[in-house]
Protein backbone atom coordinates (compact mmCIF):
# COMPACT_ATOMS: atom_id res chain seq x y z
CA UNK A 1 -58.11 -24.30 -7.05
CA UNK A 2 -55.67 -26.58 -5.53
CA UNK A 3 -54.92 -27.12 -1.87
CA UNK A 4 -51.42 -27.47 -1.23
CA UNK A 5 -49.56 -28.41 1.52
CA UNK A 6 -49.11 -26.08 4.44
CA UNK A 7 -46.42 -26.22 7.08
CA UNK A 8 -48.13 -26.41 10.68
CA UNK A 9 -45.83 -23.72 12.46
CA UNK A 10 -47.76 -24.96 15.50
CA UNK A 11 -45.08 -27.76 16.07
CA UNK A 12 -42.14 -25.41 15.62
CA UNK A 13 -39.46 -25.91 18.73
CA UNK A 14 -38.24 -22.79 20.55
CA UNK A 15 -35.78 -22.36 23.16
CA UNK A 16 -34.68 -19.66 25.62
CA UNK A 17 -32.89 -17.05 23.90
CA UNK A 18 -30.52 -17.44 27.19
CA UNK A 19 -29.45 -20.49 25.65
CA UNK A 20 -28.52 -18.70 22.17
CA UNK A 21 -24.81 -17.81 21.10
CA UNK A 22 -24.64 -14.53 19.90
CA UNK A 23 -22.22 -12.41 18.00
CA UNK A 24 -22.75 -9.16 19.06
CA UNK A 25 -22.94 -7.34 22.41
CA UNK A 26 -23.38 -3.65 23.98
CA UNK A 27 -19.83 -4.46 25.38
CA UNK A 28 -18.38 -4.13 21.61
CA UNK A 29 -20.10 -0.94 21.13
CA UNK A 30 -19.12 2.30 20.20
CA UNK A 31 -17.76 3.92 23.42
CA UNK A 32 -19.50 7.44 22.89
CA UNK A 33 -19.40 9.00 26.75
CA UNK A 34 -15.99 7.69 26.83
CA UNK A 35 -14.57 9.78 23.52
CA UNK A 36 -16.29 12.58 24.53
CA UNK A 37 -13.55 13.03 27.29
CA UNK A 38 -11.00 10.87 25.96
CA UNK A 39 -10.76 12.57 21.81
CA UNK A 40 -9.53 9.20 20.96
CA UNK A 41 -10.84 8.13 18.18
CA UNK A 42 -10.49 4.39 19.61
CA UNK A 43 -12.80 4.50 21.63
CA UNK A 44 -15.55 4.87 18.78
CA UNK A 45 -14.29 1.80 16.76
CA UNK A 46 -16.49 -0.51 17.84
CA UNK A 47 -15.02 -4.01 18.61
CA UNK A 48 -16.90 -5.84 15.46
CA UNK A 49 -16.01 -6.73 11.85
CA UNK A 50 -13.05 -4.72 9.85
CA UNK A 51 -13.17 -2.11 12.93
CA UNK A 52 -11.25 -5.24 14.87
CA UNK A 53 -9.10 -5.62 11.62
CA UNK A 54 -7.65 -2.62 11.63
CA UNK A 55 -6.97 -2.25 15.41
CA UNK A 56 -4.86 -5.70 14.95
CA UNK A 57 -3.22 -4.16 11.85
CA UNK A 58 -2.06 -1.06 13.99
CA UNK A 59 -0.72 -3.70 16.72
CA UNK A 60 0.75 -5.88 14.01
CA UNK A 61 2.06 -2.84 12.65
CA UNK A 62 3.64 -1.79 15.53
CA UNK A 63 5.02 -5.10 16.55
CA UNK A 64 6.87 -5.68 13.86
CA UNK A 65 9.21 -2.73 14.11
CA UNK A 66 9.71 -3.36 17.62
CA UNK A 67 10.54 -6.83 16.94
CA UNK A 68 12.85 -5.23 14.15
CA UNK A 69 10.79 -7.09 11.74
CA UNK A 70 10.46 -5.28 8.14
CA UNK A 71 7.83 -3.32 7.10
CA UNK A 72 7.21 -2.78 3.08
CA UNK A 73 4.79 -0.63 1.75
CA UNK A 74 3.79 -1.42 -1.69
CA UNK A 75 1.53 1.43 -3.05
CA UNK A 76 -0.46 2.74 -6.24
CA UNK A 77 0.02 6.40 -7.23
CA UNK A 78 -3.43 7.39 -5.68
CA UNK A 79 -1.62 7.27 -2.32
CA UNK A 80 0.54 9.92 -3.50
CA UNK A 81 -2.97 12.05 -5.47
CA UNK A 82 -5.18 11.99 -2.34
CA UNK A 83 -2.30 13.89 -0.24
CA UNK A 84 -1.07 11.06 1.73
CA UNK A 85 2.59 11.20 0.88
CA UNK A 86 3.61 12.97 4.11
CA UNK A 87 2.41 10.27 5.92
CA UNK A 88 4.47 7.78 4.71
CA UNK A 89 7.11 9.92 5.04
CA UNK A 90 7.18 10.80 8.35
CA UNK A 91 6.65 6.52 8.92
CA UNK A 92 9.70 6.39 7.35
CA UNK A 93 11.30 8.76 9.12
CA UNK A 94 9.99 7.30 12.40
CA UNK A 95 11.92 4.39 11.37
CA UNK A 96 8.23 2.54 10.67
CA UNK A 97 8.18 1.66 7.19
CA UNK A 98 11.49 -0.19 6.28
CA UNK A 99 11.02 -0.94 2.25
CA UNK A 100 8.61 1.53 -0.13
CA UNK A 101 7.54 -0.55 -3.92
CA UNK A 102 5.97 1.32 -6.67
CA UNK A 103 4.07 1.06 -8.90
CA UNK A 104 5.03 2.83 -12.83
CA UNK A 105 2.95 5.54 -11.48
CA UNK A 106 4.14 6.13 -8.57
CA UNK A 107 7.51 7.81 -9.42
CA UNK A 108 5.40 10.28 -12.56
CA UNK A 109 3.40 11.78 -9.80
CA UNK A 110 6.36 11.75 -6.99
CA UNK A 111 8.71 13.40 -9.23
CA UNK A 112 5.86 16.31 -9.85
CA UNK A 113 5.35 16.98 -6.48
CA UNK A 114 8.94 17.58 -5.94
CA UNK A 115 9.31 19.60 -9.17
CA UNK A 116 6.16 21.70 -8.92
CA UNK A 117 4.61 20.95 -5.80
CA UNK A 118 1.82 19.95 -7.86
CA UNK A 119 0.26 16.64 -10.00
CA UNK A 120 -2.67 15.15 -11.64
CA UNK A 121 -3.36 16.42 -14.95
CA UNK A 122 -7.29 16.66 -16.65
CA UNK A 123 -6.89 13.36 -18.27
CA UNK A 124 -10.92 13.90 -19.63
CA UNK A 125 -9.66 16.78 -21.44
CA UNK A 126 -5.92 16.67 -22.47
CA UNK A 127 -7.22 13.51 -24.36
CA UNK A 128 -9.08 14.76 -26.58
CA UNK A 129 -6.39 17.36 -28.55
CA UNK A 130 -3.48 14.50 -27.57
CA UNK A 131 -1.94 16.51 -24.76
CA UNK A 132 -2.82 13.94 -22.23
CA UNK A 133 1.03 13.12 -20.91
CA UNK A 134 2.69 15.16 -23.37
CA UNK A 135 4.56 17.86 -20.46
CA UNK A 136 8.34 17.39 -21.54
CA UNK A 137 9.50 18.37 -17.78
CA UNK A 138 8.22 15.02 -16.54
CA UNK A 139 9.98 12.33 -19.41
CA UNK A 140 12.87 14.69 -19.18
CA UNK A 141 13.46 15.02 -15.84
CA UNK A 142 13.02 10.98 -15.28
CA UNK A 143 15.24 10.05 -18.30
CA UNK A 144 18.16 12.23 -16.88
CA UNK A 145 17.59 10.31 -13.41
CA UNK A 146 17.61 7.22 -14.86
CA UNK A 147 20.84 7.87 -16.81
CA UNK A 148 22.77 9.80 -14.08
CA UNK A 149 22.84 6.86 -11.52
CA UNK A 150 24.36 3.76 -13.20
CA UNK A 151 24.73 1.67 -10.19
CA UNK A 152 21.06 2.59 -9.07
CA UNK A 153 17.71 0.61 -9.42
CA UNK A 154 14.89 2.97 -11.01
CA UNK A 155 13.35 4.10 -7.87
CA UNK A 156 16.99 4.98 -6.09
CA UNK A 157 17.88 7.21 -9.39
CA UNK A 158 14.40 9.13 -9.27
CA UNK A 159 14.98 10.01 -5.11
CA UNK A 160 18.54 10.77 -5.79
CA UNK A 161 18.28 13.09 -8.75
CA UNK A 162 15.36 15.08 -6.81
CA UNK A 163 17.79 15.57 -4.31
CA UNK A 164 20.69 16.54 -5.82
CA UNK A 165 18.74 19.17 -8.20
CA UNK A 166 17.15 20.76 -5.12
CA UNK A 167 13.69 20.71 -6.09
CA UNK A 168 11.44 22.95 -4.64
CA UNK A 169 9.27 20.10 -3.11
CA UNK A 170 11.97 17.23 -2.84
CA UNK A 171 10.76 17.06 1.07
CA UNK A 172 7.17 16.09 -0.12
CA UNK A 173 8.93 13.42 -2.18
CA UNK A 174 8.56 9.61 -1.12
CA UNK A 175 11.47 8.62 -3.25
CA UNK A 176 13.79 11.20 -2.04
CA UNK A 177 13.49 10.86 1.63
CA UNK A 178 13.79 7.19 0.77
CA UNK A 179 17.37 8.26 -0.87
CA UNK A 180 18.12 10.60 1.88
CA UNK A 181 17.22 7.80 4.62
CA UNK A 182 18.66 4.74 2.63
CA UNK A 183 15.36 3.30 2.44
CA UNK A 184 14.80 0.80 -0.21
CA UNK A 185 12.20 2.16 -3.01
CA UNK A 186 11.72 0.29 -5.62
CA UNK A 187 9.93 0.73 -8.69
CA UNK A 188 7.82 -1.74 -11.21
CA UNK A 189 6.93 -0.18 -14.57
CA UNK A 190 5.07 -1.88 -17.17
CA UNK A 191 6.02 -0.07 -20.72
CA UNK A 192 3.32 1.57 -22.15
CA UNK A 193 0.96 2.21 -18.63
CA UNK A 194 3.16 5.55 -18.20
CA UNK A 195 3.40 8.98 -19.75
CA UNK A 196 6.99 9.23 -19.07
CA UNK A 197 7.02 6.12 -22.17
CA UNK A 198 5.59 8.26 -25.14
CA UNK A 199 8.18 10.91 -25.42
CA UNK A 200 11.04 10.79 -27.85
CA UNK A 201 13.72 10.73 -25.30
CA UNK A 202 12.29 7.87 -23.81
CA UNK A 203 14.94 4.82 -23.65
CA UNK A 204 12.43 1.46 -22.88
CA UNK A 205 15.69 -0.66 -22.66
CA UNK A 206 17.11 1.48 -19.63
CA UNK A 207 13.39 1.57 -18.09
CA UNK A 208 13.49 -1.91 -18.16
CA UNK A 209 17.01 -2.46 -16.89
CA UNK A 210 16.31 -0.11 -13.98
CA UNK A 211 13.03 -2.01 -12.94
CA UNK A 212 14.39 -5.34 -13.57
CA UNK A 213 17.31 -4.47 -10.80
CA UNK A 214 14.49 -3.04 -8.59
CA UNK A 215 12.57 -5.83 -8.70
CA UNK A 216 15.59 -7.73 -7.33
CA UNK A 217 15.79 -5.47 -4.50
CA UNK A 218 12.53 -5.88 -4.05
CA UNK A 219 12.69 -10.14 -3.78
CA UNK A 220 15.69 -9.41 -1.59
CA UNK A 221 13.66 -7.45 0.94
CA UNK A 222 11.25 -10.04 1.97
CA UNK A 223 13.09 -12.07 3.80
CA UNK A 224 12.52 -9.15 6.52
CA UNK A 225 9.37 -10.13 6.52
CA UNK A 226 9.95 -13.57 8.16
CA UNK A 227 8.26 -13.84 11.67
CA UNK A 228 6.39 -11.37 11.88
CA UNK A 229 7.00 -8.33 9.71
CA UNK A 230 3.98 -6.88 7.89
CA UNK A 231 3.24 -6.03 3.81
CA UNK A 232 0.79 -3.49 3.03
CA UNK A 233 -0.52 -3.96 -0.77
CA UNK A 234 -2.22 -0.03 -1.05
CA UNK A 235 -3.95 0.59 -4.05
CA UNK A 236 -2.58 -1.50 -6.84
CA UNK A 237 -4.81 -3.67 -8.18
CA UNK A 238 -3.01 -5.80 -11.02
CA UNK A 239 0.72 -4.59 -10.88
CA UNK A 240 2.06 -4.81 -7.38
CA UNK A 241 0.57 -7.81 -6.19
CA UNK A 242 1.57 -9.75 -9.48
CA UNK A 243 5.05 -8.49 -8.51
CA UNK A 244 4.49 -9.80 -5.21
CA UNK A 245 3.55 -13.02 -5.75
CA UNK A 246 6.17 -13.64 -8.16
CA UNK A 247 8.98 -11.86 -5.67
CA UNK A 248 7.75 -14.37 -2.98
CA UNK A 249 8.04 -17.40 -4.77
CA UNK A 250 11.54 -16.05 -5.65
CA UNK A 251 12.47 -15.22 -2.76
CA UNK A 252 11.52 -18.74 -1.04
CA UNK A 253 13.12 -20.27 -3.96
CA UNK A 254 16.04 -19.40 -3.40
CA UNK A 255 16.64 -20.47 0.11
CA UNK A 256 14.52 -17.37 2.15
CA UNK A 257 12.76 -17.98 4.60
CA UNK A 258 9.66 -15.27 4.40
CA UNK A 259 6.77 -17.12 6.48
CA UNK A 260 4.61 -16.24 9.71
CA UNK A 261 3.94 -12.85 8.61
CA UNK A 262 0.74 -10.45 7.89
CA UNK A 263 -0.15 -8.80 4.63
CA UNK A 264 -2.72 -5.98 4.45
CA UNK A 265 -4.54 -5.00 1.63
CA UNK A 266 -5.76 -1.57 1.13
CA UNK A 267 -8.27 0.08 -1.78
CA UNK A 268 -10.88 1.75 -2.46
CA UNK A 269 -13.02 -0.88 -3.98
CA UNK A 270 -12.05 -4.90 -4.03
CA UNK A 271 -10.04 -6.58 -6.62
CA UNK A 272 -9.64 -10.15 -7.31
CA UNK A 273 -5.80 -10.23 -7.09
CA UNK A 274 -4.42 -8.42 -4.05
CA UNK A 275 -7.71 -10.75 -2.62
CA UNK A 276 -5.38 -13.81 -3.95
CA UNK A 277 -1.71 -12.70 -4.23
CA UNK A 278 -1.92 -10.53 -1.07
CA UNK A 279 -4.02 -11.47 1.01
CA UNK A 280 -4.69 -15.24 1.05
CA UNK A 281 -1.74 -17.40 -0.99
CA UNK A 282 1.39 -15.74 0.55
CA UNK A 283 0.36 -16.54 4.63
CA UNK A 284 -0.91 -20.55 3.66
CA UNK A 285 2.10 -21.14 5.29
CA UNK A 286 1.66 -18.91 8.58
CA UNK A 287 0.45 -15.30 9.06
CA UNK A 288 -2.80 -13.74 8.22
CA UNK A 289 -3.70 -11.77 5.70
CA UNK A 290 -6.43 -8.51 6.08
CA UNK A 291 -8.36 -6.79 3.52
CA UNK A 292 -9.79 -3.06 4.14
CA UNK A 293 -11.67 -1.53 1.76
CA UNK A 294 -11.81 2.44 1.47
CA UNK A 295 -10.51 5.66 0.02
CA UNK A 296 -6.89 5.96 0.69
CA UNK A 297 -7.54 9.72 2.27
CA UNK A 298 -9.30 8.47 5.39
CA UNK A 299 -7.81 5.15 5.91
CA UNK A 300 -4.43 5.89 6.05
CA UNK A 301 -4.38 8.93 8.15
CA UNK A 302 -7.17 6.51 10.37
CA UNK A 303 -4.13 4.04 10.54
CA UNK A 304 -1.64 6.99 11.14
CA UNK A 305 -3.61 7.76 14.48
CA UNK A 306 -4.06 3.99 15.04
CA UNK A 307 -0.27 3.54 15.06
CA UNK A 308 0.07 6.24 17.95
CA UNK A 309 -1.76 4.90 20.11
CA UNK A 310 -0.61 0.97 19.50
CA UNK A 311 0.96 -0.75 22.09
């Protein structure tokens, strides 16, 4: 058997563990006795990792309205599935959120809501006979929007025509108390990710027109951003932040000056570019960017109740 080489622990060098830096502390805990009388749900974030992140997005939040700074909320459709629409209307209505962007998505399952009061098909099983996406309400409805409006962008036409056909639901709608409030909402499709492009009514030419001019709007907003407004990024993972990125370098392009700001991404699991075109290359030249990672239907309202108590 060989005999190898042992370390001789013996000579190791200690030192007082008063002499130590450390990076946690019982006074960043979890302030239990305190919520029991307070109910503020504050007081149990304790002052450590992404629980610190979202307290400074709250503040950041809040600071940029009162600064009259813009806000834009860029969002996937899952914002609008997991029930979380009315909170991001009554943002907007607070005066809050100054910009919504969509995704393709976003306006299929908006305009359902506000039609039905309902969304969200059985993808699993419509698939399998060819149904998945085949409802004619939904194409319809969006074609005739998209037509109507001439001088609109795509998500301007889709908020309008819910409110002048008096949908049941049209308060539940993003994009038509964004028409009602003359909030910006634009809208990104890519052809082909959306049911509304396999019907036979279906006019790619006009969806492309209609995004195109959003996605003007869109470059035209950031410039709000400048000095310290804030951009969340919630669950889009390819389309949104490649429209960012691209909007940004636009925007700067052409004489804008959209630095010092924060960007926040939000989703349910981590991508690779809202992690690059959200939250790190926009701020290189000033801001910071945040990354939070969880299911839409507790973060946001957990933001919501952040953003009452900022300030």
């Amino acid at each position: 058997m060989a005999d190898f080489e042992r370390a001789d622990f013996s000579k190791i060098k200690n030192y007082p563990i008063s002499e130590r830096t450390n990076k946690v502390s019982v006074n960043e805990f979890a302030l239990v006795d305190k919520y029991k009388s307070s109910k503020n749900i504050l007081d149990l974030l304790p002052a450590q990792l992404k629980a610190i992140d979202l307290k400074e997005i709250a503040l950041r939040f809040h600071e940029a309205r009162e600064k009259g700074r813009g806000v834009i909320v860029a969002m996937g459709a899952h914002v609008i599935k997991t029930g979380c629409s009315p909170i991001i209307i009554d943002w907007m209505k607070q005066g809050r959120i100054t910009g919504i962007a969509m995704n393709g998505a976003g306006p299929v399952h908006d305009l359902e809501i506000a039609m039905i009061g309902e969304t969200s098909e059985d993808v699993e099983e419509e698939v399998k006979s060819g149904r998945f996406g085949m409802v004619e309400e939904t194409a319809s409805e969006t074609m005739k929007a998209l037509k109507k409006y001439p001088g609109y962008g795509f998500g301007q036409s889709i908020g309008q025509w819910i409110l002048d056909s008096e949908m049941d639901w049209a308060d539940e709608s993003i994009l038509a108390n964004a028409a009602r409030l003359g909030i910006p909402a634009t809208v990104h499709a890519a052809i082909g990710c959306e049911i509304t492009h396999i019907h036979p009514e279906s006019d790619g030419a006009l969806i492309g027109e209609k995004s195109f001019e959003d996605f003007k709007i869109f470059t035209a907003q950031l410039k709000t951003l400048n000095d310290g407004g804030i951009y969340f990024n919630i669950g889009s993972a390819v389309i949104l932040p490649e429209v960012f990125i691209k909007a940004l370098s636009a925007a700067r392009n052409l004489g804008d000056c959209v630095e010092n700001f924060y960007s926040v991404n939000m989703d349910m699991t981590s991508h690779y570019r809202p992690a690059v075109n959200v939250v790190h290359r926009p701020v290189q030249n000033g801001g910071k960017g945040y990354n939070i990672t969880g299911h839409h239907e507790i973060m946001i309202p957990l933001l919501y109740h952040l953003m009452e108590h900022a300030g």
